[in-house]
Protein backbone atom coordinates (compact mmCIF):
# COMPACT_ATOMS: atom_id res chain seq x y z
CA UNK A 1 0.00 0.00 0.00
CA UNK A 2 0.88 3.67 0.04
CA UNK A 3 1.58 5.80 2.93
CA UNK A 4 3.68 9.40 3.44
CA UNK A 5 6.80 8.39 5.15
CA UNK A 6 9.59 10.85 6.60
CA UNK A 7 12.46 9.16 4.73
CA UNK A 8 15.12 11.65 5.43
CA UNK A 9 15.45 13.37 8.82
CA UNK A 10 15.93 17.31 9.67
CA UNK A 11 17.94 19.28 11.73
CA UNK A 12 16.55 21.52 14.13
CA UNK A 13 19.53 23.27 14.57
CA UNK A 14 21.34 23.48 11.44
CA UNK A 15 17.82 24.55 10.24
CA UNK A 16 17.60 22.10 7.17
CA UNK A 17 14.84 19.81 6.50
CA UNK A 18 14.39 16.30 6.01
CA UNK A 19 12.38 14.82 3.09
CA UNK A 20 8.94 12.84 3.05
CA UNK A 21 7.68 10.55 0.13
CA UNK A 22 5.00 8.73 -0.78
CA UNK A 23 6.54 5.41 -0.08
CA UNK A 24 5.27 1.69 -0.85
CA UNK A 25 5.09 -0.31 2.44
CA UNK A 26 3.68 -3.54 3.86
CA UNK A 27 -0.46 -3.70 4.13
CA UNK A 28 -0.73 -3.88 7.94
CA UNK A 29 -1.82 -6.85 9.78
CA UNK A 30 -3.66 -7.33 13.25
CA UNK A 31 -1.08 -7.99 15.51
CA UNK A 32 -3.36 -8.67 18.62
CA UNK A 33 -7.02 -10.18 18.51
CA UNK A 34 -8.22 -6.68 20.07
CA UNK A 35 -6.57 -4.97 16.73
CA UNK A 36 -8.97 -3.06 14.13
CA UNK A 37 -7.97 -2.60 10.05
CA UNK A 38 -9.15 0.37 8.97
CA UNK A 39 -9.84 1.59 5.17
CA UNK A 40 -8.76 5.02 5.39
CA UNK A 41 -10.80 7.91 4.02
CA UNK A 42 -9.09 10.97 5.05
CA UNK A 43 -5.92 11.96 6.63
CA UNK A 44 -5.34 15.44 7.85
CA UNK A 45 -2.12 17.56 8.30
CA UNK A 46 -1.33 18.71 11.99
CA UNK A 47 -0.04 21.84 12.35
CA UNK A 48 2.38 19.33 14.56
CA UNK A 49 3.16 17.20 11.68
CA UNK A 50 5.92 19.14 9.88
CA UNK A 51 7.97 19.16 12.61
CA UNK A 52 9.02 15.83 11.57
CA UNK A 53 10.25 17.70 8.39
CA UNK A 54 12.21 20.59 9.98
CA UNK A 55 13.73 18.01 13.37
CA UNK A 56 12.03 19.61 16.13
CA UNK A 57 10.41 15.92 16.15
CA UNK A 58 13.10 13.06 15.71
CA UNK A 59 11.71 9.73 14.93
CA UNK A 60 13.79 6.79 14.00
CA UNK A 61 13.80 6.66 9.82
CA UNK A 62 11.40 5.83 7.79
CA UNK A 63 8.39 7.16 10.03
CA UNK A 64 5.27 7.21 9.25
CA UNK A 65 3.53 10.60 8.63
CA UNK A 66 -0.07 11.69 10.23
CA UNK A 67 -1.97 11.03 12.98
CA UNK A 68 -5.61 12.59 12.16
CA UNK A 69 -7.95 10.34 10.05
CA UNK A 70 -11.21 8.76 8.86
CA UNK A 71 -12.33 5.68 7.10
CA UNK A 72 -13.91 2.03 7.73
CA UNK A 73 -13.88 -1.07 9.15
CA UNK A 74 -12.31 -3.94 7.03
CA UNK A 75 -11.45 -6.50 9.93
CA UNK A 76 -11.74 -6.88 13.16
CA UNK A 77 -9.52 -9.26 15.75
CA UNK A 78 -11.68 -12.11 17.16
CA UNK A 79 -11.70 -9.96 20.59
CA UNK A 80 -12.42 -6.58 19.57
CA UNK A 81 -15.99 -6.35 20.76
CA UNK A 82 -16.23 -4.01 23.65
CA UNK A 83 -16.93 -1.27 21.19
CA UNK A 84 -19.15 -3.49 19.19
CA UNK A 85 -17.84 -2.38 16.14
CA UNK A 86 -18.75 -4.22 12.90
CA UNK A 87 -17.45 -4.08 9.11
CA UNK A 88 -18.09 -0.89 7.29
CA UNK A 89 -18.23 0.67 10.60
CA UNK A 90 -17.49 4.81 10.38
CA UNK A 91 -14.57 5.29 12.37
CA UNK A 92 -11.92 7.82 13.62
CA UNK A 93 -9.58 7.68 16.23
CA UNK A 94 -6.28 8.47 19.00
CA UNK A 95 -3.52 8.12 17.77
CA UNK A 96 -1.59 7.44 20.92
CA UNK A 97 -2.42 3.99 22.75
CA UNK A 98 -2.56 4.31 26.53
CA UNK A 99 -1.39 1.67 28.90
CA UNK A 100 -4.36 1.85 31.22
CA UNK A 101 -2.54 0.42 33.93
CA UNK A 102 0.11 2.60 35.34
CA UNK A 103 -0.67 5.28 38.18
CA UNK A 104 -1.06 8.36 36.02
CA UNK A 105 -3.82 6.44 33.52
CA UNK A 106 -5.59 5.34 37.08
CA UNK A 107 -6.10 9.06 38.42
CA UNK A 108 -7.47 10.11 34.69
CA UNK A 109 -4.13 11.61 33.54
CA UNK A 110 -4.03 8.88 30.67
CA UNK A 111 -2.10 11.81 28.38
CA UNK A 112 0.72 11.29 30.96
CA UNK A 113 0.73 7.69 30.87
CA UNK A 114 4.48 5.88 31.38
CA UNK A 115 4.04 3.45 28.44
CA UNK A 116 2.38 4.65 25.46
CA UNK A 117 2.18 3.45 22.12
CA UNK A 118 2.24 5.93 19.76
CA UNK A 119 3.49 5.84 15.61
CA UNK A 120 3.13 2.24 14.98
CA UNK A 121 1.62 3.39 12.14
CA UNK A 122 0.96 6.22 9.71
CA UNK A 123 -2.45 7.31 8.75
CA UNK A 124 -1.54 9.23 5.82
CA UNK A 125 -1.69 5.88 4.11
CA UNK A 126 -4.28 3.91 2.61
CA UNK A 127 -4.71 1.33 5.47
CA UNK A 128 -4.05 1.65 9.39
CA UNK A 129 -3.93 -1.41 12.34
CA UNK A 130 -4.96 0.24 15.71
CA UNK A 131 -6.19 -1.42 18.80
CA UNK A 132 -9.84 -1.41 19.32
CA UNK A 133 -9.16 0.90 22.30
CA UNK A 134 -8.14 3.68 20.36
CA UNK A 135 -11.00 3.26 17.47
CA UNK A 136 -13.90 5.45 17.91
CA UNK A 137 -17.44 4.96 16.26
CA UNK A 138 -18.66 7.20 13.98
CA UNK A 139 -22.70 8.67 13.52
CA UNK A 140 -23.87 6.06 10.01
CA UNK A 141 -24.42 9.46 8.55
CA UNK A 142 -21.04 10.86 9.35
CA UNK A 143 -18.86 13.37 6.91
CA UNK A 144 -15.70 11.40 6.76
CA UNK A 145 -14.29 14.69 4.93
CA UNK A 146 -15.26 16.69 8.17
CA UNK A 147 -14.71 13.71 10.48
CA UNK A 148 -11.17 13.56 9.38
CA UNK A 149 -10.64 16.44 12.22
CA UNK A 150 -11.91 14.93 14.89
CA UNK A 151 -8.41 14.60 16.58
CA UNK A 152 -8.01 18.29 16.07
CA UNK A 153 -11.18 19.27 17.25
CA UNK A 154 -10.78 17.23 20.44
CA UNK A 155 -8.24 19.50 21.02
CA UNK A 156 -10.69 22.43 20.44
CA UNK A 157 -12.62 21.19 22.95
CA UNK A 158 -10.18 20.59 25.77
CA UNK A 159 -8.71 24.37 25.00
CA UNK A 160 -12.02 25.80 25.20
CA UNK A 161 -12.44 24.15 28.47
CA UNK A 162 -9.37 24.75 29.98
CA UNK A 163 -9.93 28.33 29.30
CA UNK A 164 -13.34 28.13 31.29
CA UNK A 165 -14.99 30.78 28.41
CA UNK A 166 -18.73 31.77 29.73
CA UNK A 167 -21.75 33.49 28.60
CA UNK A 168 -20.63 37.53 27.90
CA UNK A 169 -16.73 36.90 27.68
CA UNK A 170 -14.86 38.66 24.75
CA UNK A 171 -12.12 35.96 23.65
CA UNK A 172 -8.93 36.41 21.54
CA UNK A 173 -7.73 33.54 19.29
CA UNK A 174 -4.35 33.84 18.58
CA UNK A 175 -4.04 31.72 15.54
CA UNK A 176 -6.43 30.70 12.71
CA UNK A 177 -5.30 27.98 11.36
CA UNK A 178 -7.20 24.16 11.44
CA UNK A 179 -7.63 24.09 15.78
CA UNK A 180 -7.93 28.37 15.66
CA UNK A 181 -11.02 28.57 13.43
CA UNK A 182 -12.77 25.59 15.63
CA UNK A 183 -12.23 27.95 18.48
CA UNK A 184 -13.71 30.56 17.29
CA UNK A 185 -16.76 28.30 16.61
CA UNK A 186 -16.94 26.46 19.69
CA UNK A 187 -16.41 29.92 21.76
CA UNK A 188 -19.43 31.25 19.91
CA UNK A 189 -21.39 27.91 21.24
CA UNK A 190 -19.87 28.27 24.55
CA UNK A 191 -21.58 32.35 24.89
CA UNK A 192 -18.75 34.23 24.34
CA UNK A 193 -20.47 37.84 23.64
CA UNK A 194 -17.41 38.68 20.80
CA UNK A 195 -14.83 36.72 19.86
CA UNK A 196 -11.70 38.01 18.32
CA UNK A 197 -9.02 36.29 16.15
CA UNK A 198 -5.14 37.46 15.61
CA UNK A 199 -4.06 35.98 12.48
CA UNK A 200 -1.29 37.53 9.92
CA UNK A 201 -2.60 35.90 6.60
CA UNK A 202 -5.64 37.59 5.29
CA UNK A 203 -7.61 34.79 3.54
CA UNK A 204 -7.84 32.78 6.87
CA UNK A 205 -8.53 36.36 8.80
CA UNK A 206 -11.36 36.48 6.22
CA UNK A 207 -12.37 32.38 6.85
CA UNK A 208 -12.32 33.54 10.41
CA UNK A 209 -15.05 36.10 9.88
CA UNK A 210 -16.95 33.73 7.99
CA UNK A 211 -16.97 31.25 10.39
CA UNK A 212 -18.33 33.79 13.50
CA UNK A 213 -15.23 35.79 14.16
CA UNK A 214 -16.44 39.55 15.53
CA UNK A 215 -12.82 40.93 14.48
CA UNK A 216 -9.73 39.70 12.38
CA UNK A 217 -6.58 41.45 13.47
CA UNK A 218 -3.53 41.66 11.44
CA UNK A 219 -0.49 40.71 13.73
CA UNK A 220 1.67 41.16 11.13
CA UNK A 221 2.16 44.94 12.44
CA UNK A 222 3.95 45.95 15.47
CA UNK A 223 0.81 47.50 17.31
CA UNK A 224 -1.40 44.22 17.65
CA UNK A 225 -1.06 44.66 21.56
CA UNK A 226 -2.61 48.08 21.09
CA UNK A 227 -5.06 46.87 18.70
CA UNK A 228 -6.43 44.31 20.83
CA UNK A 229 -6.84 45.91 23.53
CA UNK A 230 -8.51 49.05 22.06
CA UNK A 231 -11.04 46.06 20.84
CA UNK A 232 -11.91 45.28 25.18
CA UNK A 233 -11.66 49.59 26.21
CA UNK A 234 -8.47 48.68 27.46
CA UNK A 235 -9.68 46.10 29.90
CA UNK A 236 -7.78 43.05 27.80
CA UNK A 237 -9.48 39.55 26.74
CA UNK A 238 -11.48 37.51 29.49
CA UNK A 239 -9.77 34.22 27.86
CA UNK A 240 -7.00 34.01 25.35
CA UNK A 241 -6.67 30.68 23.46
CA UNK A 242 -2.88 30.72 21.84
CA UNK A 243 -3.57 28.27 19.00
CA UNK A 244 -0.65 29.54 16.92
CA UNK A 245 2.56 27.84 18.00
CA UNK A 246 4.19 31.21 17.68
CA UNK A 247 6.60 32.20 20.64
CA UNK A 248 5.77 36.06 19.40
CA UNK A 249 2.15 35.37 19.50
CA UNK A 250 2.67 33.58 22.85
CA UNK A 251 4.14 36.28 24.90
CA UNK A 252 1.38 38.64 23.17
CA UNK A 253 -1.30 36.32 24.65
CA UNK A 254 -0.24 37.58 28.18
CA UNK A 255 0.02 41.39 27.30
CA UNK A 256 -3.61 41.58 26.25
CA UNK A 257 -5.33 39.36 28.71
CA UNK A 258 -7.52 41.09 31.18
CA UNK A 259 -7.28 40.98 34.87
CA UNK A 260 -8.44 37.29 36.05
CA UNK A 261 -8.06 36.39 32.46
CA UNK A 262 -7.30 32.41 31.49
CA UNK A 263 -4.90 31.80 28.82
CA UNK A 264 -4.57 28.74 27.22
CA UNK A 265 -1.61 27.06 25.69
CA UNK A 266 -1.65 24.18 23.64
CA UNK A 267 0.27 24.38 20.70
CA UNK A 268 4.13 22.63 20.15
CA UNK A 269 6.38 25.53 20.21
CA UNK A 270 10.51 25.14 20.25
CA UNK A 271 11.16 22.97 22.91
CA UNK A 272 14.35 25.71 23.82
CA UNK A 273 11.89 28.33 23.97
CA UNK A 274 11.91 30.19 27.50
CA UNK A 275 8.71 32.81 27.72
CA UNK A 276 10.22 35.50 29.87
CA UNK A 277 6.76 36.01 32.41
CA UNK A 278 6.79 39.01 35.03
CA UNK A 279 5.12 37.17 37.78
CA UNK A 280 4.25 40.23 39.62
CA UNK A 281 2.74 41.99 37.18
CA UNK A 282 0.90 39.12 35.28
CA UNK A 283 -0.05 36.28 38.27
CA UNK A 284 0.30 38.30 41.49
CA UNK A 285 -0.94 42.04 40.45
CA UNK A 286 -3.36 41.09 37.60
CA UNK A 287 -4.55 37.41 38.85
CA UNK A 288 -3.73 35.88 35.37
CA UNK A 289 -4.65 32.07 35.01
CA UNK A 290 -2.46 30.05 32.79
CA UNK A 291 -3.20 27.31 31.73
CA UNK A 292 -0.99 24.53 30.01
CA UNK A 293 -2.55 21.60 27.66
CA UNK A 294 -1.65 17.92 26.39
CA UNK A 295 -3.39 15.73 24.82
CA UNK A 296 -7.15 15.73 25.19
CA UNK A 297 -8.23 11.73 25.42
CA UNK A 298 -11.20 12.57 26.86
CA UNK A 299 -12.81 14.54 24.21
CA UNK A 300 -12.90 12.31 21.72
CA UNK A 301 -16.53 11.07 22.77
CA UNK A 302 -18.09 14.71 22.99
CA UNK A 303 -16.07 15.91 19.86
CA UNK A 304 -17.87 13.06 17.75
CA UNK A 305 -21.17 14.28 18.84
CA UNK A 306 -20.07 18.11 18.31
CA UNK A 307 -19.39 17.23 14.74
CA UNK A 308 -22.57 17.82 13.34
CA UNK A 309 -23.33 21.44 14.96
CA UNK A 310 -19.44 22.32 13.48
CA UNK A 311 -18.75 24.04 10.07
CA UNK A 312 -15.26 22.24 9.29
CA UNK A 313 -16.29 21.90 5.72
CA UNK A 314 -14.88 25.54 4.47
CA UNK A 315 -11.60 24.74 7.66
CA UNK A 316 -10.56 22.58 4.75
CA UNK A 317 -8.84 24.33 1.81
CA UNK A 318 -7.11 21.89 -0.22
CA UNK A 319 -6.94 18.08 -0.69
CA UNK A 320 -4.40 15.61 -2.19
CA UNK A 321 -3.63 12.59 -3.07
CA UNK A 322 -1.05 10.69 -1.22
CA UNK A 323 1.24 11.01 -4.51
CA UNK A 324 1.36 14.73 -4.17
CA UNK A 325 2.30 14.63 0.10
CA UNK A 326 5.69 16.77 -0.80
CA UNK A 327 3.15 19.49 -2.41
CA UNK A 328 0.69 19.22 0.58
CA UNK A 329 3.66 19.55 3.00
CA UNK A 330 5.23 22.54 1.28
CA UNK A 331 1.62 24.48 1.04
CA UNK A 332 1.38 23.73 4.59
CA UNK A 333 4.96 25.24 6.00
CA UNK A 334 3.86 28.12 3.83
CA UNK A 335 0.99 28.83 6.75
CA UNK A 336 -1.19 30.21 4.26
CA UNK A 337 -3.74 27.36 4.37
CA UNK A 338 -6.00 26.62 7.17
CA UNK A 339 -5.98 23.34 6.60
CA UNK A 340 -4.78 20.56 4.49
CA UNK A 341 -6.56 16.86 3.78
CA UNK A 342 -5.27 14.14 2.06
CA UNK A 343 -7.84 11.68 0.08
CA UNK A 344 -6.42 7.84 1.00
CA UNK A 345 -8.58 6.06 -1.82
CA UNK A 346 -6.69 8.46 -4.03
CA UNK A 347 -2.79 7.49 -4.30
């Protein structure tokens, strides 16, 4: 079968990339009786994902590419029944397989667990084996298109509850890429009186306006603090939801949240970056919650069931075939796409 495979690794600090392909590999197998075969429909591209490209992620070579998906169920191990899946099943699912054992998954901090099982697999492929633990039913009506960001949205969710956003708040999305534009959504559903995105490129500022935004700001300027908080009278952002990955965007979150404020951050940003943070005048003076966020395992349940209220349709701006992955991952480290789908029945 075909699948997108980092065949070359990057260097983080040198600051060259590696090099994907569109590889043939093995058609996966069940390995356990509890493992599920899945027909993949569609394979999204994490904001996360090219970071296999440019080193900041280092997996042992060839690794398999992507981690968000849809399709359906083509076999199932003899023991795979707690779900009570069947063939032609909808399906999406977690990439990462928990342990379920160790102390952290046995307080319900599974996204810490000691002994995960993660990239066994890609899903930017045409088939994927994962356990039936990780496999999540879809509605028989589902969008596999949409359903394809389920993982994403999941994320969404978690964010939006991390960042406790109420009836009447005015909330700042830093970011509108795939995960930035569900916020703005899902803070709309949540009551959020106005919600406000930062975002430098102007067609996703625009998709952001489309999709509920109250105001689009241009951080590409060196006034977006001012900006901002001209937006609130000066009072800053009840919640700010940093969905862009940017460090610059990052310490901006803090200068205009309000007093009180909760500020979210979820995104994978340089693991050498150090975000210089006046304690007294941001926690002690001005009472700022902050908030960090990994994983959401939890949401995969209530992110299935938000899928039909979302409008993830016009999230997604271009789709490939698996043949044209070094296209999809170069329009995608351009940043001027919200977000990017690969069709898997389409090699």
């Amino acid at each position: 079968m075909k699948a997108v495979m980092l065949v070359k690794p990057g260097d983080y600090i040198a600051g060259t990339l590696g090099e994907i392909d569109c590889c043939d590999v093995p058609m996966p197998e069940l390995r356990t009786d509890e493992d599920v075969l899945i027909k993949i429909a569609y394979s999204s591209i994490c904001g996360s994902d090219p970071h296999m490209l440019d080193g900041l992620l280092s997996p042992k070579i060839p690794a398999g590419c992507g981690h968000e998906m849809s399709g359906t169920v083509v076999e199932l191990g003899k023991n795979a029944t707690k779900k009570r899946l069947k063939i032609g099943d909808k399906v999406t699912g977690n990439f990462v397989r928990f342990c379920g054992a160790c102390d952290e998954c046995r307080s319900k901090r599974e996204q810490f667990c000691t002994t995960p099982v993660t990239g066994i697999l890609p899903a930017q492929a045409e088939y994927i084996v994962w356990n039936e633990a990780q496999v999540y039913r879809l509605q028989d009506d589902a969008d596999l298109l949409a359903a394809a960001l389920t993982e994403p949205l999941t994320i969404a969710l978690r964010a939006v509850e991390k960042g406790q956003v109420k009836p009447g708040d005015h909330v700042a999305v830093s970011g509108a890429g795939g995960i930035g534009l569900m916020l703005v959504q899902l803070a709309k559903m949540a009551g959020a009186a106005k919600v406000t995105a930062l975002e430098p490129v102007g067609q996703k500022r625009e998709l952001a306006q489309e999709l509920g935004a109250d105001h689009a700001l241009d951080t590409s300027g060196s006034d977006i603090t001012e900006q901002a908080l001209a937006l609130t009278n000066g009072r800053g952002f009840e919640v700010v939801l940093e969905a862009s990955g940017k460090p610059a965007a990052a310490e901006t979150a803090l200068r205009i949240a309000g007093k009180n404020a909760h500020v979210v951050y979820f995104s994978m940003y340089p693991a050498a970056y150090e975000m210089p943070l006046n304690l007294y005048q941001y926690c002690y003076r001005n009472e700022i919650n902050i908030h960090g966020m990994f994983l959401a395992s939890y949401s995969f349940v209530p992110a299935i069931n938000m899928l039909p209220r979302m409008n993830l349709r016009p999230i997604i701006q271009k789709i490939y075939p698996l043949r044209d992955c070094k296209q999809a991952y170069n329009d995608q480290m351009s940043g001027q796409y919200a977000k990017l789908v690969f069709d898997c029945t389409a090699t």
